[in-house]
N, C-alpha and C. Protein backbone atom coordinates (compact mmCIF):
# COMPACT_ATOMS: atom_id res chain seq x y z
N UNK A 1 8.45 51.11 33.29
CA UNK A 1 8.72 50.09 34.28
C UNK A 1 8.97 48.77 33.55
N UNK A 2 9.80 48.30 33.71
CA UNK A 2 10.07 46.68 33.41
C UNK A 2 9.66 45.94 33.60
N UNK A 3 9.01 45.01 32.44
CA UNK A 3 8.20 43.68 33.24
C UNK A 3 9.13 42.47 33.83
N UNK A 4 8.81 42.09 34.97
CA UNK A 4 9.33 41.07 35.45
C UNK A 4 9.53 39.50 34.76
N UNK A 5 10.31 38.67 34.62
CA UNK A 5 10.14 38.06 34.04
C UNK A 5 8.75 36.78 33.54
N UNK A 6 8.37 36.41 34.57
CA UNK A 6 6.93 35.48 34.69
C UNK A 6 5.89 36.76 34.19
N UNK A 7 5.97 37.52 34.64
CA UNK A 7 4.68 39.17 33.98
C UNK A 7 5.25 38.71 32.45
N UNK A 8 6.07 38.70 32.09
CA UNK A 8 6.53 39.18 30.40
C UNK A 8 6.03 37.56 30.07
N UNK A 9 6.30 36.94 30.81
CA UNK A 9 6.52 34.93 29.85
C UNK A 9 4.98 34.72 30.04
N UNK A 10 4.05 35.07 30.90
CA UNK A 10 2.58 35.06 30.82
C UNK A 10 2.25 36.17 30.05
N UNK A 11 2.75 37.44 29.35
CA UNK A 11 2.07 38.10 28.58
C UNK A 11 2.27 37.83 26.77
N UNK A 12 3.20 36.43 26.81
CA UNK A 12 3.91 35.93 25.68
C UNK A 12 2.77 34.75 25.65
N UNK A 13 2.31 34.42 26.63
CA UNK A 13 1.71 33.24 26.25
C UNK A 13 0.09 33.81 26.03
N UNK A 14 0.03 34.70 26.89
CA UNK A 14 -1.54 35.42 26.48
C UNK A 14 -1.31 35.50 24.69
N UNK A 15 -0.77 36.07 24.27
CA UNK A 15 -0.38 36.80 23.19
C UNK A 15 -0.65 35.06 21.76
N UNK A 16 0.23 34.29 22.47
CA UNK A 16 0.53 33.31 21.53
C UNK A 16 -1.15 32.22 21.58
N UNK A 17 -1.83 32.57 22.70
CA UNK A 17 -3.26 31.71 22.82
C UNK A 17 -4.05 32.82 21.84
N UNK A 18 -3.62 33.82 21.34
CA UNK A 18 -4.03 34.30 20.23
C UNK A 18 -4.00 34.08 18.75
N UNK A 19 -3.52 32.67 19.22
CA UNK A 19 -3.45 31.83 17.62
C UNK A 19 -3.94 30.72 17.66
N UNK A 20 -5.12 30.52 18.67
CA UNK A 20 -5.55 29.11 19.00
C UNK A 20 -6.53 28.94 17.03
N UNK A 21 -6.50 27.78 17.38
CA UNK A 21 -7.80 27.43 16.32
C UNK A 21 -8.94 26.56 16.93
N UNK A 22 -8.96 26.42 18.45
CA UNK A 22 -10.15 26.22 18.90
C UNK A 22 -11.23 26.97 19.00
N UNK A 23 -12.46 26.28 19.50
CA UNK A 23 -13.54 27.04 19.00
C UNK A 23 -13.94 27.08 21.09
N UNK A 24 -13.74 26.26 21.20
CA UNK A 24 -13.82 26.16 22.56
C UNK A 24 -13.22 26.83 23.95
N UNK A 25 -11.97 27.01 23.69
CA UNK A 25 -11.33 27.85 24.42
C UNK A 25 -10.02 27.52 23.97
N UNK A 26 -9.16 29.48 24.06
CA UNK A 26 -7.99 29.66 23.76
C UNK A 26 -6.82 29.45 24.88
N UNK A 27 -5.97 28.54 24.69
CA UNK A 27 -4.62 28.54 25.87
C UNK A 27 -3.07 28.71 24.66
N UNK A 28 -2.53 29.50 25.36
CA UNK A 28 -1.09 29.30 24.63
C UNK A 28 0.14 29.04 26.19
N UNK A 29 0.61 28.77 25.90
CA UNK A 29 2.14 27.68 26.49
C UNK A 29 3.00 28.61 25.99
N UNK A 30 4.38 28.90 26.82
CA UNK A 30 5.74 28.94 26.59
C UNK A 30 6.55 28.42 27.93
N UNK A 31 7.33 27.36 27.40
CA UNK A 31 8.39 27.15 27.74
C UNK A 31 9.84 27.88 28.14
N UNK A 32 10.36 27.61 28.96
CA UNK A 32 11.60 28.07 29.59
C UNK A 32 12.63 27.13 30.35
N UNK A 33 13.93 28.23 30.10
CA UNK A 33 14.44 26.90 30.47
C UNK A 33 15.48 28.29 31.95
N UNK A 34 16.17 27.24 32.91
CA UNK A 34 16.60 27.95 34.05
C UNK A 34 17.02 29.85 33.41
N UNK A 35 17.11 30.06 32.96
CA UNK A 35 17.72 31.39 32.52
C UNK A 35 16.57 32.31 32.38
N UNK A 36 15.40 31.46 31.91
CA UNK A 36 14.12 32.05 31.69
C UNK A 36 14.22 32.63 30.35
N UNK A 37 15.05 31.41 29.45
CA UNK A 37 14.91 32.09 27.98
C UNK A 37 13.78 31.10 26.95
N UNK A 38 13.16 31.52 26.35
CA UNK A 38 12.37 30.48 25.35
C UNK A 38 12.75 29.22 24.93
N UNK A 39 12.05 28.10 25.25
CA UNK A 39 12.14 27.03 24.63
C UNK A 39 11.40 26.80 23.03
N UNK A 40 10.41 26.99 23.75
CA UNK A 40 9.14 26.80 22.20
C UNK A 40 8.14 27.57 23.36
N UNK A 41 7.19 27.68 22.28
CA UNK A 41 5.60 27.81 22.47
C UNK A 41 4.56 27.45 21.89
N UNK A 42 3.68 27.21 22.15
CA UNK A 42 2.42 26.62 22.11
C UNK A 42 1.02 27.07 21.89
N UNK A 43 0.22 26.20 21.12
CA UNK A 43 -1.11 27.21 21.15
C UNK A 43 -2.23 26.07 20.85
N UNK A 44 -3.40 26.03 21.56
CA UNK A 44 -4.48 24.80 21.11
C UNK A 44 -5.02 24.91 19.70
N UNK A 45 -4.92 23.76 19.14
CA UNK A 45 -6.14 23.76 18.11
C UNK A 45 -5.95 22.67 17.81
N UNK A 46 -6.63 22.41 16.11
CA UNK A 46 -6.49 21.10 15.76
C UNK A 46 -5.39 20.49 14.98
N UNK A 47 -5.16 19.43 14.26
CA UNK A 47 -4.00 18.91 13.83
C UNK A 47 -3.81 20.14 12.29
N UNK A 48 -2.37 20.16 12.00
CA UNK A 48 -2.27 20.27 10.78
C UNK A 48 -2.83 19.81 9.56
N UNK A 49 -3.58 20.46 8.56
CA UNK A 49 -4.14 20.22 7.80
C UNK A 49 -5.91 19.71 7.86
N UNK A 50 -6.30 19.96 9.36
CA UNK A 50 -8.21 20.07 9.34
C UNK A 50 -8.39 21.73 9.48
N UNK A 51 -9.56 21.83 9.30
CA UNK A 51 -10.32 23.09 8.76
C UNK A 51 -10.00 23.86 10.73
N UNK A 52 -9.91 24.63 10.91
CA UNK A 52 -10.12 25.41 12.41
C UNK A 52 -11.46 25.15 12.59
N UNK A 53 -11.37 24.87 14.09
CA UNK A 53 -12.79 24.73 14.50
C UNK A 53 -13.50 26.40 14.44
N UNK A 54 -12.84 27.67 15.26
CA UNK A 54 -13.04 28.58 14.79
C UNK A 54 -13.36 29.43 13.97
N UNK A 55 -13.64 28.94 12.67
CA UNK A 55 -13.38 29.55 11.61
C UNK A 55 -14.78 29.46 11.20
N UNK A 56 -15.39 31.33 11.46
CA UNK A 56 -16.90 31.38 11.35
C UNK A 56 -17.09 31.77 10.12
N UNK A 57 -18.59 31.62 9.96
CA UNK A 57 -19.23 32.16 8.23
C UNK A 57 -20.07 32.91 8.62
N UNK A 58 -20.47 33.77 7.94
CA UNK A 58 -21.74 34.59 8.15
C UNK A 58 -22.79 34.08 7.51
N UNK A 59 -23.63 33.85 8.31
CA UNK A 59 -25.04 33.26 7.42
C UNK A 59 -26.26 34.30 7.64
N UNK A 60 -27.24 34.80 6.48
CA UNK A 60 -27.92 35.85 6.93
C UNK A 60 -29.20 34.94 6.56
N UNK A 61 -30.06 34.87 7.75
CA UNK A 61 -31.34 34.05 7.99
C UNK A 61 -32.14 35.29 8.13
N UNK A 62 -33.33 35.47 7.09
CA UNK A 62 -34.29 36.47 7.22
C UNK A 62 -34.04 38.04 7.63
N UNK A 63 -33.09 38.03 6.57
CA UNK A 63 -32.44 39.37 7.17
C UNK A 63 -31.61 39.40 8.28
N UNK A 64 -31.31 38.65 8.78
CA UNK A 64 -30.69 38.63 10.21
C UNK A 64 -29.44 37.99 10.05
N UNK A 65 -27.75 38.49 10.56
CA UNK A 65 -26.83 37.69 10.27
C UNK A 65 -26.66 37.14 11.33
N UNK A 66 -26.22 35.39 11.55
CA UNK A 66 -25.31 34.81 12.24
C UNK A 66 -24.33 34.51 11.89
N UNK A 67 -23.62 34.01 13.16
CA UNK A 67 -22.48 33.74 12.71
C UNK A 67 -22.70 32.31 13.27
N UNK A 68 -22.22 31.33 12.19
CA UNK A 68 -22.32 29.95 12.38
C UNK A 68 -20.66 29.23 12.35
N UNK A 69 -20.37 28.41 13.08
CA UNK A 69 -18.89 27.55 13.37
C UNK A 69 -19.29 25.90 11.74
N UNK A 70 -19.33 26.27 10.83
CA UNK A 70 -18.79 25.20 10.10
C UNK A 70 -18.25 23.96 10.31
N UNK A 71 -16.71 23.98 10.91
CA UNK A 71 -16.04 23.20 10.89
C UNK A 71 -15.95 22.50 12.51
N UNK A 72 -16.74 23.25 13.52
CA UNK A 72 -16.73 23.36 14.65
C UNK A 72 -16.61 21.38 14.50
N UNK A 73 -15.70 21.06 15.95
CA UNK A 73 -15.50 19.58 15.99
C UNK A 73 -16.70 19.21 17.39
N UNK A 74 -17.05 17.94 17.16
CA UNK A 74 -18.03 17.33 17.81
C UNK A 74 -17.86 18.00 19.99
N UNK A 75 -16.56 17.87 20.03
CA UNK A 75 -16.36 18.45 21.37
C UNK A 75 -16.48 20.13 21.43
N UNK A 76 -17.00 20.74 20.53
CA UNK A 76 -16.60 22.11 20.44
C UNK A 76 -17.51 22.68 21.97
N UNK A 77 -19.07 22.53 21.67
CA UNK A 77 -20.12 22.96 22.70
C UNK A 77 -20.01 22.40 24.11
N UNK A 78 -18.93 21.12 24.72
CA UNK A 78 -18.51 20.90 25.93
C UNK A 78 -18.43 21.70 26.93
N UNK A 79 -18.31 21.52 28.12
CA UNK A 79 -18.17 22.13 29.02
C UNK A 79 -16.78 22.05 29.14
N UNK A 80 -15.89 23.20 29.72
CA UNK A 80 -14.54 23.19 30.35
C UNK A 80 -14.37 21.89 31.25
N UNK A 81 -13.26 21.15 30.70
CA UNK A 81 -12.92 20.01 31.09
C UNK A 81 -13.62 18.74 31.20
N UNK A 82 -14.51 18.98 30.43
CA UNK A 82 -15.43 17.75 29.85
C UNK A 82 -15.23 17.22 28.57
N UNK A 83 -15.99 16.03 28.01
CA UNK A 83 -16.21 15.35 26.94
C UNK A 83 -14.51 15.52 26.12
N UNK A 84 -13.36 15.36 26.69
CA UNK A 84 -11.97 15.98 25.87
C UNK A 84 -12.06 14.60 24.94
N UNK A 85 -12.20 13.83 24.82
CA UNK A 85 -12.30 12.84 23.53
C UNK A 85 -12.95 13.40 22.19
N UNK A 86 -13.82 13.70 23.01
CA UNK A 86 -14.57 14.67 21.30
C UNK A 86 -14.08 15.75 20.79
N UNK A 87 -13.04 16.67 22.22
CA UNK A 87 -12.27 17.67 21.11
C UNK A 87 -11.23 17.51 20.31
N UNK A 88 -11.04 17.74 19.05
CA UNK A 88 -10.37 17.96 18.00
C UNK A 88 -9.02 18.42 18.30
N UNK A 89 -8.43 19.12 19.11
CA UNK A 89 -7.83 20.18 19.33
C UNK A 89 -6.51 19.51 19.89
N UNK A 90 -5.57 19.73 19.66
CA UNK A 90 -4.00 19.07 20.34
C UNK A 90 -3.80 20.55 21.25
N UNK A 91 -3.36 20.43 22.34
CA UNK A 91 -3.37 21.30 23.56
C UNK A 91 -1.89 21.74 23.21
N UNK A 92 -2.59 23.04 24.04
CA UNK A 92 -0.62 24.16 23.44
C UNK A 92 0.33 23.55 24.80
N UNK A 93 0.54 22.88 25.75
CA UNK A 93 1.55 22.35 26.09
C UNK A 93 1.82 21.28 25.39
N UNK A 94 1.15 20.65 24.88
CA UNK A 94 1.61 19.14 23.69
C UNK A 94 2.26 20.35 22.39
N UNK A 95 1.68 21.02 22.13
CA UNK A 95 2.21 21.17 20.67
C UNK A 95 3.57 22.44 21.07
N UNK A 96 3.83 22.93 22.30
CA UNK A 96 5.27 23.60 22.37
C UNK A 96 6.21 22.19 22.55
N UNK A 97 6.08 21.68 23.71
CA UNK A 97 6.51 20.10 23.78
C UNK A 97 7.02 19.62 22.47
N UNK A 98 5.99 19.63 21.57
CA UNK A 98 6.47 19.25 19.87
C UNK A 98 7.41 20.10 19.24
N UNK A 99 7.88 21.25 20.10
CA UNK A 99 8.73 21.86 19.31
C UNK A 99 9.62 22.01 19.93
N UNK A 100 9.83 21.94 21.52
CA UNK A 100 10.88 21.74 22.40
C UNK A 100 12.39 21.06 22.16
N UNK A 101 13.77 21.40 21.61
CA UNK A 101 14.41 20.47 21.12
C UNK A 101 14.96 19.70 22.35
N UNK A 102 14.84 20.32 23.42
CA UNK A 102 15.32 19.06 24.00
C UNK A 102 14.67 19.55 25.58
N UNK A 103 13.73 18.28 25.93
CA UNK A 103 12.58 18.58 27.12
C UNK A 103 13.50 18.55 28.53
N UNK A 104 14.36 18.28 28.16
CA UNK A 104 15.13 18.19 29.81
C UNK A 104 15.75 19.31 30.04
N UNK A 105 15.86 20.36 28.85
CA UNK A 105 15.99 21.73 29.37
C UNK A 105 15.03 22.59 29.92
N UNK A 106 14.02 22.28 29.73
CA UNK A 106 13.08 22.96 30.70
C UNK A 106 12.53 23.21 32.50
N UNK A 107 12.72 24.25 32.49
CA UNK A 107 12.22 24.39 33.68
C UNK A 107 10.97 24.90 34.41
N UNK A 108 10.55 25.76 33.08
CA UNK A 108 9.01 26.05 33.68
C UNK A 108 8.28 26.56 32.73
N UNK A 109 6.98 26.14 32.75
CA UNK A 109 5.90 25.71 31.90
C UNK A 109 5.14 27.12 32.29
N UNK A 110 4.31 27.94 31.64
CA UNK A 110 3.91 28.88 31.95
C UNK A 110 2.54 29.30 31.08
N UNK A 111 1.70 28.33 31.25
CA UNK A 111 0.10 28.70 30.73
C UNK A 111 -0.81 29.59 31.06
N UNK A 112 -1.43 29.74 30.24
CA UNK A 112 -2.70 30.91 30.24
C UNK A 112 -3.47 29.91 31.45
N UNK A 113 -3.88 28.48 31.19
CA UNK A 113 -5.00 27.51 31.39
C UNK A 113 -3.71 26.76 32.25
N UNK A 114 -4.49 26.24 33.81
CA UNK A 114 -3.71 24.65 34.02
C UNK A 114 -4.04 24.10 33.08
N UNK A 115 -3.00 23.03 32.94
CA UNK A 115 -2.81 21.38 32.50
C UNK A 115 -3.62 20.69 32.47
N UNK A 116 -4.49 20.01 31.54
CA UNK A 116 -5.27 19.15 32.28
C UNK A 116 -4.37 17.74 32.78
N UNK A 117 -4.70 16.68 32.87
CA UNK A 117 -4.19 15.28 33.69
C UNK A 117 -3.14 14.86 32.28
N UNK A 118 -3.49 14.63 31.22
CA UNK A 118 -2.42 14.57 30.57
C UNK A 118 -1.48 15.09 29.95
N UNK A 119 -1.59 16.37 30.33
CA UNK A 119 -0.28 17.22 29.77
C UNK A 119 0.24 17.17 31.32
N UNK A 120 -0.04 17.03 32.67
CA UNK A 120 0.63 16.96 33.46
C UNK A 120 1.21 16.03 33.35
N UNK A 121 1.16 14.80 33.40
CA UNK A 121 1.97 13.63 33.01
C UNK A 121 3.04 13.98 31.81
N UNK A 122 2.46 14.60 30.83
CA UNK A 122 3.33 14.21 29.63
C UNK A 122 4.69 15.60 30.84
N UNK A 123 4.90 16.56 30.91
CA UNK A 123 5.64 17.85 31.46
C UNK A 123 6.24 17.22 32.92
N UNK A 124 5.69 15.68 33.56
CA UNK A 124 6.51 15.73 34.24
C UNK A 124 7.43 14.32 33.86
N UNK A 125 7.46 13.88 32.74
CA UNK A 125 8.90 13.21 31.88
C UNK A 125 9.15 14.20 31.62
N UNK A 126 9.64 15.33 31.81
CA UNK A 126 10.40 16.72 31.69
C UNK A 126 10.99 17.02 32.64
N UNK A 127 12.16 18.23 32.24
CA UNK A 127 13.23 18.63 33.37
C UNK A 127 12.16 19.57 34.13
N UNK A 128 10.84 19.80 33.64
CA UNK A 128 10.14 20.98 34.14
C UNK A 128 10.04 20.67 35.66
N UNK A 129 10.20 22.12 36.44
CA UNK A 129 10.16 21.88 37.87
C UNK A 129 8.59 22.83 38.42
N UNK A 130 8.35 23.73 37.36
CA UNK A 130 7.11 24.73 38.11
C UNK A 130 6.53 24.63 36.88
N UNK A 131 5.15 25.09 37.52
CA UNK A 131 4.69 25.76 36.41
C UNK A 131 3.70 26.81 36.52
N UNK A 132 3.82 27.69 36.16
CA UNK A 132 3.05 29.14 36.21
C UNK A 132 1.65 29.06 35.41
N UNK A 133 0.70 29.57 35.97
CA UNK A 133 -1.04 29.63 35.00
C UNK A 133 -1.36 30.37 35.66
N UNK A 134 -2.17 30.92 34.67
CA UNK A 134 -3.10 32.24 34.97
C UNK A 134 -4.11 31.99 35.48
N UNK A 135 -5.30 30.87 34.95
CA UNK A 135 -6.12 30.62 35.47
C UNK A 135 -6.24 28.50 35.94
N UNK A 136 -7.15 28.55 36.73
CA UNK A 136 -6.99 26.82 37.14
C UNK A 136 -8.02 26.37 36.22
N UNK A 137 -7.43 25.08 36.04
CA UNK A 137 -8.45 24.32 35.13
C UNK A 137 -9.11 23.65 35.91
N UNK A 138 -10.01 22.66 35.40
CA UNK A 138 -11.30 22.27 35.57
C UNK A 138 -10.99 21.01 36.58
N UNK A 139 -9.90 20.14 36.72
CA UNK A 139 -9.42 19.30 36.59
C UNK A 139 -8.31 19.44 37.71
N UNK A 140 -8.90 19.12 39.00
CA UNK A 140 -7.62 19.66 40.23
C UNK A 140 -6.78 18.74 40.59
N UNK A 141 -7.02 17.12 39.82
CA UNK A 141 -6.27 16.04 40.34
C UNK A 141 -4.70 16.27 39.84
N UNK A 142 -4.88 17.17 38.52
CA UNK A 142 -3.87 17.70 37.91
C UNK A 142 -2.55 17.90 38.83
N UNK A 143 -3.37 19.24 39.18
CA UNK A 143 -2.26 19.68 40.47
C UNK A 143 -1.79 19.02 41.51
N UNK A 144 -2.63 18.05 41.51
CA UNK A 144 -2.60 17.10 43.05
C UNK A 144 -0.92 16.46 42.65
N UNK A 145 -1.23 15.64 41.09
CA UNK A 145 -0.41 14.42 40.74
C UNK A 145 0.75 15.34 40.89
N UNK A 146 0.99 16.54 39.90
CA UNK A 146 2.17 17.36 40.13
C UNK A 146 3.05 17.99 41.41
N UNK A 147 2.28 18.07 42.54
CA UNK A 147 2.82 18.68 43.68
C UNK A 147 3.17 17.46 44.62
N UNK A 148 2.51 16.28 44.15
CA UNK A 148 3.03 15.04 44.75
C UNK A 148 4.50 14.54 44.35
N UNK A 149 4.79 14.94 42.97
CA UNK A 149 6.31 14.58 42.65
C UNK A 149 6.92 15.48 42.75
N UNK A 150 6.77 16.98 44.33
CA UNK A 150 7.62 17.75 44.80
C UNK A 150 7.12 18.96 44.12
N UNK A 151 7.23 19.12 42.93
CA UNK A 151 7.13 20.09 42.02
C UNK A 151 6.31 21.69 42.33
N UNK A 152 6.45 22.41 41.93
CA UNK A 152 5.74 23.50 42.04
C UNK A 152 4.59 24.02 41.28
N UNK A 153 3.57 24.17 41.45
CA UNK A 153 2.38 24.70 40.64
C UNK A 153 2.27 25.96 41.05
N UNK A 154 2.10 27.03 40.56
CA UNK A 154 1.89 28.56 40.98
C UNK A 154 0.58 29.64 39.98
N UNK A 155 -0.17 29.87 40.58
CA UNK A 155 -0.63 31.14 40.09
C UNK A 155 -0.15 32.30 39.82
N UNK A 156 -0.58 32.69 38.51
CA UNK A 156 0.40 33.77 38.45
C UNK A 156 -0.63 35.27 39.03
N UNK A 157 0.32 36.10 39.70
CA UNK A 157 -0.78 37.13 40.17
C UNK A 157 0.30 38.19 39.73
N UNK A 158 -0.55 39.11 39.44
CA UNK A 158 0.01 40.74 38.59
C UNK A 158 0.26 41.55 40.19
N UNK A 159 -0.51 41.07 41.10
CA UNK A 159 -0.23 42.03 42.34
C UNK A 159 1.14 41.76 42.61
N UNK A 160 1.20 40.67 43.07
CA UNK A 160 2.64 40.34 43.64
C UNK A 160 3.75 40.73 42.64
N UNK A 161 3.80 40.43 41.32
CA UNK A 161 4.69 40.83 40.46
C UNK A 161 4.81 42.58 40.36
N UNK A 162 3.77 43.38 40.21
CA UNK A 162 3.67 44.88 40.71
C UNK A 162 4.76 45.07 41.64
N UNK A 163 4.58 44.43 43.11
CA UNK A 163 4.80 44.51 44.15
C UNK A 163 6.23 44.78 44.12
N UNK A 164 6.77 42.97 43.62
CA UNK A 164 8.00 42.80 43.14
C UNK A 164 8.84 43.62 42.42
N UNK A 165 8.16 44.14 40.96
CA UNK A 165 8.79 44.77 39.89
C UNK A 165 9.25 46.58 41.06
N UNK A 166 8.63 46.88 42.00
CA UNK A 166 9.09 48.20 41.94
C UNK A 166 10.25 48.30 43.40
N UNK A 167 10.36 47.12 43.30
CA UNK A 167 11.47 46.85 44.57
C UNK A 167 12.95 47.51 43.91
């Protein structure tokens, strides 16, 4: 069976939040543009050239191993959508965005994670018109600001695409 296109561009971005270097939580981003072909993609972590917050050691305390976060950044132990000043981490819609050659070709944004408030802002100085997520973030004003400038926010659901794909 063929995956539908939003099934395949959310199983690209599952795939690509498999390269996060956060310690906190994994999101990956891909971009599209009307055709539904790749722009860039995206993945959270921290800047080029700091240590991954992820990046565990084994420490064996009395016979016993843990696993301890090293490099973990001051926001690592936060709550979802809290303390974001202290995380380390540049968000995978900023860093596909950074690779986007040109943002006014885009049409839809397609995350693992909503947006929080400033990647919604930054995506709507973009041609982007929707945007597809798997799961909602923490942070609902998000969606508010976005559906106020018309735009589309959507969940992505595997039922309906099922549904779809065997039409």
């Amino acid at each position: 069976m063929r995956l539908l296109r939003d099934a395949w561009a959310m199983e690209l971005a599952a795939v690509t939040a498999r390269r996060s270097t956060c310690l906190r939580r994994a999101v990956g981003c891909v971009l599209l543009n009307p055709r539904g072909h790749v722009l860039a993609t995206g993945y959270n972590g921290v800047a080029v050239g700091l240590p991954h917050c992820n990046e565990a050691m084994e420490l064996v305390v009395r016979g016993k191993a843990e696993l301890i976060y090293p490099h973990a950044c001051p926001g690592a132990g936060a709550l979802s959508g809290t303390n974001l000043d202290s995380c380390e981490a540049v968000h995978a819609e900023q860093n596909a965005l950074l690779q986007c050659r040109d943002v006014y070709d885009i049409e839809t944004c397609v995350v693992t994670v909503g947006p929080c408030m400033t990647c919604t802002k930054l995506l709507l100085n973009t041609g982007c018109q929707r945007i597809l997520l798997m799961e909602e973030y923490s942070q609902p004003v998000a969606r508010e600001l976005w559906q106020r400038a018309g735009r589309l926010w959507q969940k992505f659901s595997t039922v309906v695409n099922e549904k779809e794909d065997s039409k």
